[in-house]
N, C-alpha and C. Protein backbone atom coordinates (compact mmCIF):
# COMPACT_ATOMS: atom_id res chain seq x y z
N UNK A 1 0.85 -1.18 0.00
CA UNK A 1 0.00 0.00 0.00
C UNK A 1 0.89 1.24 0.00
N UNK A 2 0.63 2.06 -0.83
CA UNK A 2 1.32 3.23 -0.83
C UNK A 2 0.50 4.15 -0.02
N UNK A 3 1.28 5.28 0.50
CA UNK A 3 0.68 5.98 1.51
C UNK A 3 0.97 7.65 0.79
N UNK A 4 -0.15 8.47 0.75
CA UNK A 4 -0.21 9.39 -0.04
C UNK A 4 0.58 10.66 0.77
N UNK A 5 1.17 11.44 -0.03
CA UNK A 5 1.97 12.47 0.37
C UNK A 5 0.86 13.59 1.18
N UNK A 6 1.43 14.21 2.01
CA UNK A 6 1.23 15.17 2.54
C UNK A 6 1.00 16.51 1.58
N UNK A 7 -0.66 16.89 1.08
CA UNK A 7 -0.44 18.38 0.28
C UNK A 7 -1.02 18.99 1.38
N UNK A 8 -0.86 19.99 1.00
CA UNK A 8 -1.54 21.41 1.71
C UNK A 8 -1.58 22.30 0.93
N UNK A 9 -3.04 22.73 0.74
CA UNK A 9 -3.17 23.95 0.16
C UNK A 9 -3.02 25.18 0.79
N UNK A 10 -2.12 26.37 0.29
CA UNK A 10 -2.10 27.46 1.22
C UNK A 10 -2.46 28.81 0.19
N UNK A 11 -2.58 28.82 -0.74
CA UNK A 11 -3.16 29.57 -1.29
C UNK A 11 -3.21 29.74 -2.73
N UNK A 12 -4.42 30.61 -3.26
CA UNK A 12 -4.87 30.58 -4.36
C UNK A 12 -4.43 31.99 -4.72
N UNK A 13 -4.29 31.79 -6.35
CA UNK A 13 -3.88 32.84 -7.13
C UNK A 13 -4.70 33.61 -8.01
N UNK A 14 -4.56 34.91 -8.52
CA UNK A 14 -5.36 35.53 -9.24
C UNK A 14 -5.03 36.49 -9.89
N UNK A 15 -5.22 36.18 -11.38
CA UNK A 15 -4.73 36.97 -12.39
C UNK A 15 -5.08 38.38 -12.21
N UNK A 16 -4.86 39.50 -12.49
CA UNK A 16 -5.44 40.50 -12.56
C UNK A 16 -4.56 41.52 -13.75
N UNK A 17 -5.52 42.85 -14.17
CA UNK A 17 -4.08 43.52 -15.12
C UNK A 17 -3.69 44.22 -14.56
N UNK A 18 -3.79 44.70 -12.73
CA UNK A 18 -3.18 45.29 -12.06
C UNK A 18 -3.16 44.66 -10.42
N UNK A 19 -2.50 43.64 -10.51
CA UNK A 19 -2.74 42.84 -9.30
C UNK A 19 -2.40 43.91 -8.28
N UNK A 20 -1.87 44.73 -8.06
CA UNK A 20 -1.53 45.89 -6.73
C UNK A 20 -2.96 46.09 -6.45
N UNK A 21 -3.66 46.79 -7.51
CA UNK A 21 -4.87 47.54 -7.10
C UNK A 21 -6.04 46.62 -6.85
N UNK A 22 -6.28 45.13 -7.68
CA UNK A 22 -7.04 44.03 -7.11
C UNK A 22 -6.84 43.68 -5.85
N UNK A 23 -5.62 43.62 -5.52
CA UNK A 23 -5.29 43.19 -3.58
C UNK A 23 -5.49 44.32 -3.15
N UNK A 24 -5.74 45.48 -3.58
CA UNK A 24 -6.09 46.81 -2.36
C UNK A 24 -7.95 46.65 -2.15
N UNK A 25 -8.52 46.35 -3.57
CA UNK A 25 -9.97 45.88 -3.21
C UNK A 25 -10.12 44.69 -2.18
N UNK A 26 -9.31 43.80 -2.52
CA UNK A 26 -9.78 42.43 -1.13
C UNK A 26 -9.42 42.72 -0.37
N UNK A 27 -8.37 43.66 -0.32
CA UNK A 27 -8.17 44.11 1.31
C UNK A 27 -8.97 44.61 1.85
N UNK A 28 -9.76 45.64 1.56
CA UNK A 28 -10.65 46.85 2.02
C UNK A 28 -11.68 45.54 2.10
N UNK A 29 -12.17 45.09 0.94
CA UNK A 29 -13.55 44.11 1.30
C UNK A 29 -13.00 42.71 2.88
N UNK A 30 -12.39 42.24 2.60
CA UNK A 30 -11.99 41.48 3.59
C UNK A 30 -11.19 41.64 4.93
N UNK A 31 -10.66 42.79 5.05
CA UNK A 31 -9.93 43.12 6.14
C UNK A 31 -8.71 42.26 6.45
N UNK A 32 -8.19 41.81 5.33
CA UNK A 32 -7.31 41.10 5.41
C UNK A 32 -5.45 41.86 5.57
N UNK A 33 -4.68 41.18 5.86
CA UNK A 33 -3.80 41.98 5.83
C UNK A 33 -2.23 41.76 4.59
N UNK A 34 -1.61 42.72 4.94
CA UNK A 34 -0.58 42.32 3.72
C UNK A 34 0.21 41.55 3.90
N UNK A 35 0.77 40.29 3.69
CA UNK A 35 2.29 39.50 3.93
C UNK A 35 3.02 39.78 2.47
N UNK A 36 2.63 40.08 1.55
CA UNK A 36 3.78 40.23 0.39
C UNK A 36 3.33 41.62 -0.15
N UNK A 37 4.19 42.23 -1.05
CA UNK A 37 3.47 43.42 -1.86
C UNK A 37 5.06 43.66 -2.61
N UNK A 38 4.72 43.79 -3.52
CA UNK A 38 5.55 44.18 -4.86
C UNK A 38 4.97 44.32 -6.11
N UNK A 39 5.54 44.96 -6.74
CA UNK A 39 4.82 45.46 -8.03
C UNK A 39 4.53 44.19 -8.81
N UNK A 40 3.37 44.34 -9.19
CA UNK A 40 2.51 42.83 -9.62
C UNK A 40 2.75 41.56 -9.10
N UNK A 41 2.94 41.81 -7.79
CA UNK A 41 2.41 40.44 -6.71
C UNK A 41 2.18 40.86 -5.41
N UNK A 42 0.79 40.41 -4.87
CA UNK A 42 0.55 40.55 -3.73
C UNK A 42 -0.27 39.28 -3.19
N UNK A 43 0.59 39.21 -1.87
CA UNK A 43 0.06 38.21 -0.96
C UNK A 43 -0.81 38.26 0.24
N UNK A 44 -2.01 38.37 0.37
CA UNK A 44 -3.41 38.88 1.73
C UNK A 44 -2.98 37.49 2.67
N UNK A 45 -2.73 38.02 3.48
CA UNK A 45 -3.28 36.92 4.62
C UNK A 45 -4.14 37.00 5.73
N UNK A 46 -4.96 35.78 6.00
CA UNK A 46 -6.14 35.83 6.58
C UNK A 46 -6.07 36.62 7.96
N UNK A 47 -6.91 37.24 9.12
CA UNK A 47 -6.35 37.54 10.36
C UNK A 47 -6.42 36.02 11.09
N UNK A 48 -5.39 35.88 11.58
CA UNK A 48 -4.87 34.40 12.41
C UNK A 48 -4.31 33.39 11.19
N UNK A 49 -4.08 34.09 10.19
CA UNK A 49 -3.16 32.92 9.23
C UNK A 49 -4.61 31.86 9.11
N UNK A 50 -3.48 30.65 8.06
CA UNK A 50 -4.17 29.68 7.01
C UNK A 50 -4.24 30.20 5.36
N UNK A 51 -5.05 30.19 4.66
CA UNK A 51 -5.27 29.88 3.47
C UNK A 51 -5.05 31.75 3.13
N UNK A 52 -4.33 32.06 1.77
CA UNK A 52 -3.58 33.21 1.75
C UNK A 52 -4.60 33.73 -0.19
N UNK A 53 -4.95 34.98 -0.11
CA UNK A 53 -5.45 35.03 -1.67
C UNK A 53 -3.23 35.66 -2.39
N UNK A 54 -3.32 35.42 -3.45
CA UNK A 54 -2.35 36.17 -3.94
C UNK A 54 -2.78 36.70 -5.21
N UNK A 55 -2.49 37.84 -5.60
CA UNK A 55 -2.55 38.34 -6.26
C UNK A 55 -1.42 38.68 -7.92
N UNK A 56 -1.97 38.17 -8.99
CA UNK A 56 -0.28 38.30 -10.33
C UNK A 56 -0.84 39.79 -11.45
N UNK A 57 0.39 39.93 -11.32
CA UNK A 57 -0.53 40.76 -12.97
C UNK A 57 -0.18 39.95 -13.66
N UNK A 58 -1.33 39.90 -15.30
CA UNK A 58 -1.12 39.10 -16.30
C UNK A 58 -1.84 40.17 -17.33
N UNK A 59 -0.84 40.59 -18.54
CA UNK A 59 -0.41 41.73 -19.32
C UNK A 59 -1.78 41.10 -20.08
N UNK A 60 -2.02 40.11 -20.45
CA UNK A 60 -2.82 39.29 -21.47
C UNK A 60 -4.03 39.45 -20.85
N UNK A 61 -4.69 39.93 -19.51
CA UNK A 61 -5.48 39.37 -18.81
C UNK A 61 -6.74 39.50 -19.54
N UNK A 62 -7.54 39.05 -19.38
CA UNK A 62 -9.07 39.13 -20.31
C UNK A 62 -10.45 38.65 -19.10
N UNK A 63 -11.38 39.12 -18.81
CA UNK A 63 -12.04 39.13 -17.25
C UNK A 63 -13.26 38.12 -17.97
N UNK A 64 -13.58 37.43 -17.42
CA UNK A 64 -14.29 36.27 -17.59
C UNK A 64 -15.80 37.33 -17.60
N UNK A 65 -16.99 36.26 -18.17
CA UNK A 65 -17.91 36.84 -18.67
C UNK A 65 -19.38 36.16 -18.06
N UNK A 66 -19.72 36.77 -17.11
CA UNK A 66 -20.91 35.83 -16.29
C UNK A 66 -22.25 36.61 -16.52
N UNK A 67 -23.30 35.54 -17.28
CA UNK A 67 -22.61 34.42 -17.20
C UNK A 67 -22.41 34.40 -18.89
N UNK A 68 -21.64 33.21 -18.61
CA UNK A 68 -20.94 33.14 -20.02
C UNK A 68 -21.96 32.39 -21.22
N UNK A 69 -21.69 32.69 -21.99
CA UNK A 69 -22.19 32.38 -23.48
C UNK A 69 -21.69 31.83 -24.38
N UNK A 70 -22.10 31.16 -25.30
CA UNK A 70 -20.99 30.05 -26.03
C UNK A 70 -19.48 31.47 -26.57
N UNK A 71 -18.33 30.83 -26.28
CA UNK A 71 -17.29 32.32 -27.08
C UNK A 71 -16.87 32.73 -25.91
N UNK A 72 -17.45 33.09 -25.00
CA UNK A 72 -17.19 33.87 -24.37
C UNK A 72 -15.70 33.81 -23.07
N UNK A 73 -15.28 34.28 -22.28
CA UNK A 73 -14.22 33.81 -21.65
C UNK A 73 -15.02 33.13 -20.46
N UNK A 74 -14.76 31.72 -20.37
CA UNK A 74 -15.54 31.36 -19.45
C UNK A 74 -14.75 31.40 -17.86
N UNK A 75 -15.08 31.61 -16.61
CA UNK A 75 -14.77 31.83 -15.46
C UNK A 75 -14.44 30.25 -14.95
N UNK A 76 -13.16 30.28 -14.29
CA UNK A 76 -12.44 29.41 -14.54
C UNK A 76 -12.74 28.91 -12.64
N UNK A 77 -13.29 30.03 -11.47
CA UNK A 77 -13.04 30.06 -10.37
C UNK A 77 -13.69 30.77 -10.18
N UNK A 78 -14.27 30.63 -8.46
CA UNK A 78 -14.63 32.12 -7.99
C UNK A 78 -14.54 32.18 -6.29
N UNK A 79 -14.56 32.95 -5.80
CA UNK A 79 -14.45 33.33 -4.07
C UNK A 79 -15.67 32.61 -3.67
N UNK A 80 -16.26 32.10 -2.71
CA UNK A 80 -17.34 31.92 -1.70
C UNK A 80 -16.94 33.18 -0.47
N UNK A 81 -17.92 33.81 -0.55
CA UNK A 81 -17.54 34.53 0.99
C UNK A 81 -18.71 34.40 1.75
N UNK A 82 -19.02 33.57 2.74
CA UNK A 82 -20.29 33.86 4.01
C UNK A 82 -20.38 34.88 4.38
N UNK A 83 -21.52 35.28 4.81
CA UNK A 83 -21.72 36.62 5.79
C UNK A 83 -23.05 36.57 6.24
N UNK A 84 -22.88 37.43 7.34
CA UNK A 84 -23.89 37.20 8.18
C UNK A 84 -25.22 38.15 7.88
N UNK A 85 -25.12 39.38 7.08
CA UNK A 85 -26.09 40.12 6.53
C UNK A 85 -25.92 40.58 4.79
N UNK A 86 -26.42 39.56 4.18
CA UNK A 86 -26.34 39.74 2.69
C UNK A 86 -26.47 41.25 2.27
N UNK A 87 -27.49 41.73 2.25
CA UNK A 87 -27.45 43.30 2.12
C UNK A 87 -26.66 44.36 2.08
N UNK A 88 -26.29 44.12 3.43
CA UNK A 88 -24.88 44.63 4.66
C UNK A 88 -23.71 44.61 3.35
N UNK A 89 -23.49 43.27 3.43
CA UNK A 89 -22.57 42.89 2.61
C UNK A 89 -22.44 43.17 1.50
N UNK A 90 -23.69 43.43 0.68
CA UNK A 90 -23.53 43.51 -0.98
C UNK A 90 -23.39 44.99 -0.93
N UNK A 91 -23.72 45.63 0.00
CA UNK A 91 -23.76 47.58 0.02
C UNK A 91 -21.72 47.72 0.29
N UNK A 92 -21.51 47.18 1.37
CA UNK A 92 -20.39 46.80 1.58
C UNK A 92 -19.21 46.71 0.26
N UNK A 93 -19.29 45.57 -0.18
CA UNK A 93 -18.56 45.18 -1.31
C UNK A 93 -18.80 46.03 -2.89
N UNK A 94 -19.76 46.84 -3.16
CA UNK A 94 -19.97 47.98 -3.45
C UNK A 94 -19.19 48.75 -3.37
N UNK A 95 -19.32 49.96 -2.07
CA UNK A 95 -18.93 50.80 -1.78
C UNK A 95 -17.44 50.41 -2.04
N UNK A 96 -16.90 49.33 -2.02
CA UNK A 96 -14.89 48.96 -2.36
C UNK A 96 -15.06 48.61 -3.72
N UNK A 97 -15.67 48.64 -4.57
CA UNK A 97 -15.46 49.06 -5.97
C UNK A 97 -16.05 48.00 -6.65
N UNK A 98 -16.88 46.99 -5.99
CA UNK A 98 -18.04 45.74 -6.72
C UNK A 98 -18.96 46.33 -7.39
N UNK A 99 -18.97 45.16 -8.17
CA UNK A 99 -20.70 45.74 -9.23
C UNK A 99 -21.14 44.26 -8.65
N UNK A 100 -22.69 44.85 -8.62
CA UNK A 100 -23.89 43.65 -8.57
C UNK A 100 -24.16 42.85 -9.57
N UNK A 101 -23.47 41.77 -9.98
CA UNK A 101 -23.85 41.21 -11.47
C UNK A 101 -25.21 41.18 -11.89
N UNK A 102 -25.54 41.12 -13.15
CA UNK A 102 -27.18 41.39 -13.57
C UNK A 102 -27.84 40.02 -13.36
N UNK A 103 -27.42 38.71 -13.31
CA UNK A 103 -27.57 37.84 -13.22
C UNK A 103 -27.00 37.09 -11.57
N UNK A 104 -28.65 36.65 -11.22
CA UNK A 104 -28.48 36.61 -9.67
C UNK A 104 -29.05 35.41 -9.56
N UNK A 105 -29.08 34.10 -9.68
CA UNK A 105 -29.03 32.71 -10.08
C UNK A 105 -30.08 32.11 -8.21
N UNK A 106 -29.89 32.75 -7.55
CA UNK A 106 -30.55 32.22 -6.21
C UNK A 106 -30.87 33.42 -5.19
N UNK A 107 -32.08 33.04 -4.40
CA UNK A 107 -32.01 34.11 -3.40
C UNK A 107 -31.19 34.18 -2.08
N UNK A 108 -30.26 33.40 -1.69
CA UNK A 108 -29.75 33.17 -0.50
C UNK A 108 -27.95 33.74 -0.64
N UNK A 109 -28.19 34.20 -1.83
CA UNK A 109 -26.64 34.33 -2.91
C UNK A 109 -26.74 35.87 -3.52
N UNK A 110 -25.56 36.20 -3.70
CA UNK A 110 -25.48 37.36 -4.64
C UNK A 110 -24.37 37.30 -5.25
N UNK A 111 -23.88 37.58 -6.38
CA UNK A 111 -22.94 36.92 -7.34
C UNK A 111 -22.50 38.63 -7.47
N UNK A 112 -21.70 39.20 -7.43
CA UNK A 112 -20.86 40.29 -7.30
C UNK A 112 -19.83 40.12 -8.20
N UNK A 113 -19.29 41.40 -8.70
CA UNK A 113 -18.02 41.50 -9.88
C UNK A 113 -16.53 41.92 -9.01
N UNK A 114 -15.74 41.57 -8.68
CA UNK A 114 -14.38 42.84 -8.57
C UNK A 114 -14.45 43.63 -9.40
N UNK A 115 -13.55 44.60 -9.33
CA UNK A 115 -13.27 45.21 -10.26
C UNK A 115 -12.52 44.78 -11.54
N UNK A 116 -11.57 44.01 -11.60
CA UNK A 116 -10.79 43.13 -12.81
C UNK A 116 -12.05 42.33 -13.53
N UNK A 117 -13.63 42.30 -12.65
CA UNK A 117 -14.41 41.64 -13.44
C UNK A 117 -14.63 40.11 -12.88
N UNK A 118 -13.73 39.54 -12.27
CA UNK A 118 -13.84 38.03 -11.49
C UNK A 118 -15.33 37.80 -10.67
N UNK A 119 -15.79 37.15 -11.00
CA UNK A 119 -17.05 37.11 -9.75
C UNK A 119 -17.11 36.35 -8.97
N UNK A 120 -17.67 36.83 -7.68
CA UNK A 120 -17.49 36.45 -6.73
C UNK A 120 -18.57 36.49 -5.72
N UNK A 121 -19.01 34.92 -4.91
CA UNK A 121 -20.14 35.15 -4.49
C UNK A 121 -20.69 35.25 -2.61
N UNK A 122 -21.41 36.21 -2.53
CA UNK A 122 -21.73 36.24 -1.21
C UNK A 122 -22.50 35.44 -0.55
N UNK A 123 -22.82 34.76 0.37
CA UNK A 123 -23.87 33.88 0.89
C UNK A 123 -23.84 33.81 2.29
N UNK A 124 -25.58 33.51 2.81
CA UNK A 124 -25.96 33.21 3.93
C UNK A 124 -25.21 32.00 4.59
């Protein structure tokens, strides 16, 4: 019997065409704090550590299209964020530079844009 290696996931990455200014939005929306920052890479880490967002620029970047349509760039990923007052939250994530996508698939959910366009969804 082989015995499977030890992974750990510690964090996920995200294209952006200005990854500085995408990690200044999750910061403000998440209250997260900085462990890396350099020009087109930034690293958020959670408060009390674990799982880290990072942030790349990618010169090519092209923002996925929700929802998508045959052609279109289809969304490859997206955030889950809980919260305890959807509303709260969607006024919230707003005011740090979100759009409300036009397409809202459930009522317990709200499917939100960053600004680079990534969507990303809020829930009870």
């Amino acid at each position: 019997m082989t015995t499977r290696p030890r992974l750990t996931v510690t964090g996920t990455n995200i294209d952006a065409p200005d990854a500085n200014a995408l990690a200044d939005f999750y910061r403000r929306l998440l209250g997260w704090e900085t462990g890396t920052e350099e020009p087109g890479w930034v690293v958020l880490r959670a408060p009390g550590g674990g799982h880290t967002l990072n942030f790349q620029t990618e010169e090519r970047y092209a923002p996925p299209v929700w929802p998508a349509g045959a052609g279109d760039p289809q969304m490859m990923m997206h955030l889950e964020i809980k919260v305890d007052d959807l509303e709260a939250s969607v006024a919230h994530a707003v005011a740090q530079g979100a759009t409300l996508a036009g397409f809202q698939p459930q009522e317990d959910v709200r499917v939100c844009l960053d600004p680079a366009g990534h969507p990303f969804c809020l829930y009870l």
